[in-house]
Every structure is written in structure tokens, then in C-alpha cells.
Protein backbone atom coordinates (compact mmCIF):
# COMPACT_ATOMS: atom_id res chain seq x y z
CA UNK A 1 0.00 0.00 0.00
CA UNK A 2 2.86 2.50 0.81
CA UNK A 3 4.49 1.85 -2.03
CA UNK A 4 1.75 1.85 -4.43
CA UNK A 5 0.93 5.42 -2.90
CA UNK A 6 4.52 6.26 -3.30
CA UNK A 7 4.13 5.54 -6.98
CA UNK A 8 0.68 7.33 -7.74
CA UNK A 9 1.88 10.48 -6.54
CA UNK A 10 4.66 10.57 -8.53
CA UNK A 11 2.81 9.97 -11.31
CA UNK A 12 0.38 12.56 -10.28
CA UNK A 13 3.37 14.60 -10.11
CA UNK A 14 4.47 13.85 -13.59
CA UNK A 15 0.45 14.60 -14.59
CA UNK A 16 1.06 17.88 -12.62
CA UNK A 17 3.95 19.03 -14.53
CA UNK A 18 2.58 18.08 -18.10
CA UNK A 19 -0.01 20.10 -16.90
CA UNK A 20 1.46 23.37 -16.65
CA UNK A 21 2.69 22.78 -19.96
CA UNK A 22 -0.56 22.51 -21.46
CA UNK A 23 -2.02 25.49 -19.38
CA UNK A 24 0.73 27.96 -20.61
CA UNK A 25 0.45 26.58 -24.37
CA UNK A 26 -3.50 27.19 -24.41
CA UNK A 27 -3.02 30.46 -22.91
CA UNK A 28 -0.27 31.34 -25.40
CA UNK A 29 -1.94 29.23 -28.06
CA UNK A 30 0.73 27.76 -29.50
CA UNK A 31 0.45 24.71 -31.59
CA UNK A 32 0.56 21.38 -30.58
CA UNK A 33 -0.65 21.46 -26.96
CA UNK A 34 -0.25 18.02 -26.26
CA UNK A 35 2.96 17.48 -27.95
CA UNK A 36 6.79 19.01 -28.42
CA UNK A 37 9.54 19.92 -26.15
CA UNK A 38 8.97 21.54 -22.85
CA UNK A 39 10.40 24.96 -22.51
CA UNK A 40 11.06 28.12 -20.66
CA UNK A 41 8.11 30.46 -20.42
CA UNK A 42 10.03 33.51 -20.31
CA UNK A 43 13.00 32.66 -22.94
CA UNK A 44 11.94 29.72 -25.06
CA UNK A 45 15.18 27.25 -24.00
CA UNK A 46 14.25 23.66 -24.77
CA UNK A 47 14.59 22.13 -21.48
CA UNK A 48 16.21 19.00 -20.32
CA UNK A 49 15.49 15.90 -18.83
CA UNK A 50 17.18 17.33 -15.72
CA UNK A 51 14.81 20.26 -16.27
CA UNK A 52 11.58 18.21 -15.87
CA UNK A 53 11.79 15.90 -13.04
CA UNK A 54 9.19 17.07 -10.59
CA UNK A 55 9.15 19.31 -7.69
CA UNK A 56 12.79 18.38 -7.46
CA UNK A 57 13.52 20.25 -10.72
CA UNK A 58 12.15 23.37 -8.94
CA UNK A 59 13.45 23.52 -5.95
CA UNK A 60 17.03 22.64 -7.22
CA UNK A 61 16.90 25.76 -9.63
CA UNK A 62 15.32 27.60 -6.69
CA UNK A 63 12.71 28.42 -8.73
CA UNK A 64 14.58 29.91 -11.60
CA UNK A 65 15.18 28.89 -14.99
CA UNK A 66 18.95 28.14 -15.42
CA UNK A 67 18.84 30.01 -18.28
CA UNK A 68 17.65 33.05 -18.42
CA UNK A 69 17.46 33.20 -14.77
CA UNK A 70 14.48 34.80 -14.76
CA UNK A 71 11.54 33.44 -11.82
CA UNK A 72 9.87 30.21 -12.65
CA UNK A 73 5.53 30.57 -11.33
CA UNK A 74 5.30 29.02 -7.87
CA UNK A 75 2.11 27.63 -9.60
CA UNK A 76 4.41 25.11 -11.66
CA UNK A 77 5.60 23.41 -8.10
CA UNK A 78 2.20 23.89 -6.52
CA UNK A 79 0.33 21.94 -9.73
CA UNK A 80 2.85 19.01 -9.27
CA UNK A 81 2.24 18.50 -5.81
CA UNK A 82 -1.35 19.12 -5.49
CA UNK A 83 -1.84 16.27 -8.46
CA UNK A 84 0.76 13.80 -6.36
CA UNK A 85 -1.84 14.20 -3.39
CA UNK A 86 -4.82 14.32 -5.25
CA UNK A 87 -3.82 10.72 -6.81
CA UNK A 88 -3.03 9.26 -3.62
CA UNK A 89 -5.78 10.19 -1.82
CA UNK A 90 -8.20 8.79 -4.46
CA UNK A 91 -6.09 5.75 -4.18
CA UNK A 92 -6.32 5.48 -0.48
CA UNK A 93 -10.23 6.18 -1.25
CA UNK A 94 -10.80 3.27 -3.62
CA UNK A 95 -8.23 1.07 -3.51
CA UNK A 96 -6.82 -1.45 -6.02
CA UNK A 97 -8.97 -4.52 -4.33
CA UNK A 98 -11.65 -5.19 -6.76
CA UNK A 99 -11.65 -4.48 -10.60
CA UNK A 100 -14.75 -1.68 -9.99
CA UNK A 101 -12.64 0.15 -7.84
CA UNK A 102 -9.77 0.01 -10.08
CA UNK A 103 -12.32 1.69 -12.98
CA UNK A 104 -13.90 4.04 -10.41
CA UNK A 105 -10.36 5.67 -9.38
CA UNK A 106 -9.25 6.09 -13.04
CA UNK A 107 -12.57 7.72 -13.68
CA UNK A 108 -12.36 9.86 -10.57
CA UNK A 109 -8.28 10.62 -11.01
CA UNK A 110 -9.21 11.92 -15.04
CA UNK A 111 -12.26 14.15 -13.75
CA UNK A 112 -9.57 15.60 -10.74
CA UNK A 113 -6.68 16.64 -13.36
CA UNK A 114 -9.30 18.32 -15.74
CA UNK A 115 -10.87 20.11 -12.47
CA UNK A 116 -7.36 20.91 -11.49
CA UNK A 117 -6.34 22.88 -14.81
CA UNK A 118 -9.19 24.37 -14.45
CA UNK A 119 -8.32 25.77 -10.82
CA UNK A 120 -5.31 26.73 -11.72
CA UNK A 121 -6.24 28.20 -15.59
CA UNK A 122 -9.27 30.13 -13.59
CA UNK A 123 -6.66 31.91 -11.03
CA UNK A 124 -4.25 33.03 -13.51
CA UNK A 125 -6.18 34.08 -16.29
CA UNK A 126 -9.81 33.97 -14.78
CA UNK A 127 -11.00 31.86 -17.92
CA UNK A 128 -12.14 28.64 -18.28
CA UNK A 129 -11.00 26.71 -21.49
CA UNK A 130 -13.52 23.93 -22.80
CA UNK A 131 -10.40 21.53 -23.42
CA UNK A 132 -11.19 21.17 -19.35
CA UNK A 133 -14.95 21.13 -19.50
CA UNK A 134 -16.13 19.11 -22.76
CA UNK A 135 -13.82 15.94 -22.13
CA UNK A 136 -15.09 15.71 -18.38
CA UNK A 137 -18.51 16.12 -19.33
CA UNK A 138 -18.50 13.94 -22.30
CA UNK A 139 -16.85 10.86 -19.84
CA UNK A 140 -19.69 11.62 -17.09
CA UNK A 141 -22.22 10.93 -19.11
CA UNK A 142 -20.98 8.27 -20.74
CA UNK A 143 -19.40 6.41 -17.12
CA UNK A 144 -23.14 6.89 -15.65
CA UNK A 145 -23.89 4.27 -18.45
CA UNK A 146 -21.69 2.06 -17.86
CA UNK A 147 -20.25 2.29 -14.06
CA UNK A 148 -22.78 2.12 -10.68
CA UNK A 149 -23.31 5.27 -8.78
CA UNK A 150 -25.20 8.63 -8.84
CA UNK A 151 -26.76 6.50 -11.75
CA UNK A 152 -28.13 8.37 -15.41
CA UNK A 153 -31.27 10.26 -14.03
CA UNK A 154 -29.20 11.65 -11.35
CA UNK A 155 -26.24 12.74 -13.43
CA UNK A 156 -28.88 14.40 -15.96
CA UNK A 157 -30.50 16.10 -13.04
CA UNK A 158 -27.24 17.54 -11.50
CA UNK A 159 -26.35 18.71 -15.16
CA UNK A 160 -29.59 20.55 -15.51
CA UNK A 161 -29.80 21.84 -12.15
CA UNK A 162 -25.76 23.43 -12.45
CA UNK A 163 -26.24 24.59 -15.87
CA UNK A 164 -29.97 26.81 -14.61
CA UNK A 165 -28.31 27.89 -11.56
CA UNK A 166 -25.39 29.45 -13.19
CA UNK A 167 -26.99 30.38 -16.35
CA UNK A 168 -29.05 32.02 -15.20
CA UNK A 169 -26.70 34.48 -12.79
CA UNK A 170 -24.70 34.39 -16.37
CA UNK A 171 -28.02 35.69 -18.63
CA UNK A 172 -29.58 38.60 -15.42
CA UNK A 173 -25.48 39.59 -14.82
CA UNK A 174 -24.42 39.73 -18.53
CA UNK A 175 -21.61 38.06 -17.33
CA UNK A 176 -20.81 40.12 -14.85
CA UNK A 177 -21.16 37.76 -11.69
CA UNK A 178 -20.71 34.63 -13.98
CA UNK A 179 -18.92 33.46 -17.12
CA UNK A 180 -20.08 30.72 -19.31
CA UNK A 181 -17.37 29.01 -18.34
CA UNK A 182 -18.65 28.92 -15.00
CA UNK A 183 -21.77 27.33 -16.21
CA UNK A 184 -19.80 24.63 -18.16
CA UNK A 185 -18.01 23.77 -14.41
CA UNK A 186 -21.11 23.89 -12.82
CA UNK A 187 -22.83 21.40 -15.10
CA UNK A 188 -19.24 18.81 -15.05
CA UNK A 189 -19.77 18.59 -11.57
CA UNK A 190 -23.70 18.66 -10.83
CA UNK A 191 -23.23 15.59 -13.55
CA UNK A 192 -20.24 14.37 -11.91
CA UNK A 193 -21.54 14.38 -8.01
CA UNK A 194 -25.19 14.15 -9.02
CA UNK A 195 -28.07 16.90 -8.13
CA UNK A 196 -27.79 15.81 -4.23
CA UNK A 197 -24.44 16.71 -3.93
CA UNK A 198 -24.08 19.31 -5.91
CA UNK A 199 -26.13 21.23 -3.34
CA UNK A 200 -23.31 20.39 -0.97
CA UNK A 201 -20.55 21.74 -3.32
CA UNK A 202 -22.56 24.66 -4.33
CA UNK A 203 -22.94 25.98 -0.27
CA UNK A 204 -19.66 25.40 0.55
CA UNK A 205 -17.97 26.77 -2.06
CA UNK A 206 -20.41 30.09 -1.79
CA UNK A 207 -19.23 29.79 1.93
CA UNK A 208 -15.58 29.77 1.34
CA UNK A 209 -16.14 32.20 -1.67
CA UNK A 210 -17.66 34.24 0.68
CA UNK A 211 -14.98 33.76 3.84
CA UNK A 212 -11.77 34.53 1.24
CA UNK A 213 -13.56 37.63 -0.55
CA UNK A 214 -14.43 39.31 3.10
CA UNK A 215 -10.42 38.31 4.32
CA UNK A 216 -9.31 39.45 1.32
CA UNK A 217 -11.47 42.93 1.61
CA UNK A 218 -10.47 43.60 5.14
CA UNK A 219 -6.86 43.76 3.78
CA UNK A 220 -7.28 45.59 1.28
CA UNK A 221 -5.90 42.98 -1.04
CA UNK A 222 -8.72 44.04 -3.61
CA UNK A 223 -11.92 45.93 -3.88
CA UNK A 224 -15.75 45.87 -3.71
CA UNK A 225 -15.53 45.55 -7.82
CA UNK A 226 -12.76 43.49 -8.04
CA UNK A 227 -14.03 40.55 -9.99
CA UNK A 228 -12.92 36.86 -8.43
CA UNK A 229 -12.61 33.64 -9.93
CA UNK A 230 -15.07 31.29 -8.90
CA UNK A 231 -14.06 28.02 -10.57
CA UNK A 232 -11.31 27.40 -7.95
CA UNK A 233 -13.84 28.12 -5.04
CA UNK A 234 -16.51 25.26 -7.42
CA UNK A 235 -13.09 22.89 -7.74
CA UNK A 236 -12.03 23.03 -3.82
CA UNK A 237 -16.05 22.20 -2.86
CA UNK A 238 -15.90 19.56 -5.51
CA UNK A 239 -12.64 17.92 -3.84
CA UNK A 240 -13.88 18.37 -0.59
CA UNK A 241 -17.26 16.65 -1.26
CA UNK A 242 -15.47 13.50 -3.01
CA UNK A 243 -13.25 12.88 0.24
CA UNK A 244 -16.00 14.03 2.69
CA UNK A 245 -18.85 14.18 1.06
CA UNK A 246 -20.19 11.07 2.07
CA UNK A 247 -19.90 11.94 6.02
CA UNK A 248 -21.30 15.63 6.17
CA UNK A 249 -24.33 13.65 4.01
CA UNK A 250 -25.03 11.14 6.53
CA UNK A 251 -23.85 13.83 9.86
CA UNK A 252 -26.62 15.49 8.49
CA UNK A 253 -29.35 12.98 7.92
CA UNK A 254 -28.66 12.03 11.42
CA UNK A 255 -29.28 15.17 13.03
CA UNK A 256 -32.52 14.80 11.12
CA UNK A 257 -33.62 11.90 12.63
């Protein structure tokens, strides 16, 4: 089990660091996303293998590219690690003892890298590409065919119910408390959790939306019409529900009963 976990994080890792590739080639849309050599964002050196190993690359070059010497985004070490942990907490979630479980954590580790570009994409450039959105959606609905869970019906309800909620704020707003990529994020993971839980990801990440924005006013860090991301707040209720989810449910059924 330790090693196994050892293993999934670096590879989560790995998944981390392709992903800030990918994020800094869609912003700077340069061809072939997916594909060619890694290089600096600030001078365009090819980088080498020594160059790429995770977190360790980093912290070696303090954070610098050897290069140009010019800073290297703290959000390049921060993707890396956050995908390690994410992996090995769905692993320690599911484990590797039946073959359903085996499905259900590559389902659930694909859904968390797509919601994690789109955390970080969200706080950089507060947009939300649909190379994040459309995959994840399309896989939902085709995993509530195939794999038990939330089940069709409730996937198609959660869908519906995130896409009205935030269209809506998106059509009375024009877009000025919403984006539509807000709405695409809101129907992945009302699909993903199902219409139940989506209720829970919805209040708690208007809670910590709403706990952040008030810190951040008090310090003056920005203003009354500074506009915020919300994606991140929708990604960190989503993560939260798929470790605790379950628990806060049943806490508080039982306080019903």
C-alpha cells in the first residue's frame, strides 16, 4: 500500500507538470498542446530531462530557470504536488482490491486533473478553457452508463440543475457575476456528483467564496468591484465533497432523525 501510494503520486506529479505545460500553451496558443519539447516560459530554451523531473527540478533551480534566470511561477511546483496528493488520496479512497474500484479511481483521477487545470487556468487568467470542460462532461455521461453510482437520471438532473443555476446568474449579470465558463463547471460537476451533492458543493464553495472575498477585503488585497474567480472556489467544494462528502451527508441525515 505505501508503495503503491509512493508511486501514484509521482505519477500525479508527472500529470502535474505536463499540466502546466498545457495550461501555458492554451493560454499562449501555441500549436501542438499536447505534444513538443517543454520549454522556458520567459526565454523559449528547450529544457532537459534534468529540467523536468518534478518538484525536485524546482526547488534545485530555486525556482529559476537556469537560463535566463528569470523566476519560474510558484504555480508550476504547486500543480505538481497538489496532483501527487490528489492521486493518492483517491487511491487510499478506492483502492486497487476489486476491478470496480480500479475503474472508479481512473474515472475519478481523469475528472480531478481536468478540475485541477481548471483551478489553476481560472486563477491566472480567470477563464475557463472547454479543453477542461467538454472531455469531463462527455466521460460523465458516458461512465453513468456504464459504471454504478449517482446513476443516469441523477447525473442528468445535477447537469440541468448546475447549468440553470449558473446560467441564469450568467443571462440577469451579462456576465458580470458569472462566465459561461462557469456554467460549463457547474454542469461537469452537478453531472459528476449528481443533483444531491451538488447542493453540498454549491454551499460550501459560496461559503468559502464568501470567507476569502471578506479576508481578502479587510486587507485591502482588492476591492468591492474586483471581480474573483469562482471556478477554484466550485473545484475546492468539488474535492472536498469527493473525500467528505459522504460523512457531512449522513452527519446530516442524522441530526434529522
Amino acid at each position: 500500500m505505501v508503495f503503491t501510494s509512493i508511486v501514484l503520486f509521482f505519477v500525479g506529479t508527472m500529470l502535474g507538470s505536463f499540466l502546466s505545460v498545457v495550461i501555458h500553451r492554451i493560454h499562449t496558443e501555441k500549436k501542438g498542446i499536447f505534444f513538443g519539447r517543454s520549454e522556458c516560459p520567459s526565454c523559449s530554451k528547450q529544457l532537459c530531462f534534468g529540467d523536468l523531473v518534478p518538484i525536485f527540478s524546482y526547488l534545485f533551480s530555486l525556482g529559476k530557470c537556469k537560463h535566463c534566470k528569470k523566476p519560474i511561477g510558484i504555480t508550476y511546483l504547486l500543480l505538481e504536488i497538489f496532483c501527487g496528493l490528489i492521486l493518492t488520496a483517491l487511491y487510499l479512497k478506492f483502492q486497487f482490491n476489486t476491478t470496480t474500484n480500479i475503474l472508479y479511481y481512473c474515472y475519478y483521477a481523469v475528472i480531478s486533473i481536468l478540475s485541477i487545470g481548471i483551478f489553476f487556468y481560472d486563477i491566472k487568467y480567470q477563464q475557463i478553457p472547454e479543453i477542461f470542460t467538454y472531455p469531463g462532461i462527455v466521460l460523465i455521461f458516458i461512465v453513468s452508463i456504464f459504471l454504478p453510482g449517482p446513476g443516469f437520471f441523477e447525473m442528468a438532473i445535477g447537469g440541468a440543475l448546475g447549468a440553470l443555476f449558473f446560467g441564469f446568474q450568467v443571462i440577469i449579470s451579462k456576465e458580470q457575476w458569472m462566465g459561461a465558463g462557469d456554467t460549463q463547471v457547474g454542469i461537469l460537476i452537478g453531472m459528476f456528483l449528481g443533483w444531491k451533492y451538488l447542493i453540498m458543493a454549491l454551499l460550501i464553495a459560496y461559503l468559502i467564496g464568501s470567507i476569502l472575498s471578506l479576508v481578502l477585503l479587510a486587507a485591502g488585497k482588492v476591492k468591492g468591484n474586483t471581480k474573483i474567480a469562482f471556478a477554484p472556489f466550485l473545484i475546492t467544494a468539488l474535492f472536498i465533497v469527493i473525500f467528505f462528502g459522504d460523512y457531512m451527508y449522513n452527519l446530516y441525515i442524522s441530526t434529522l432523525l
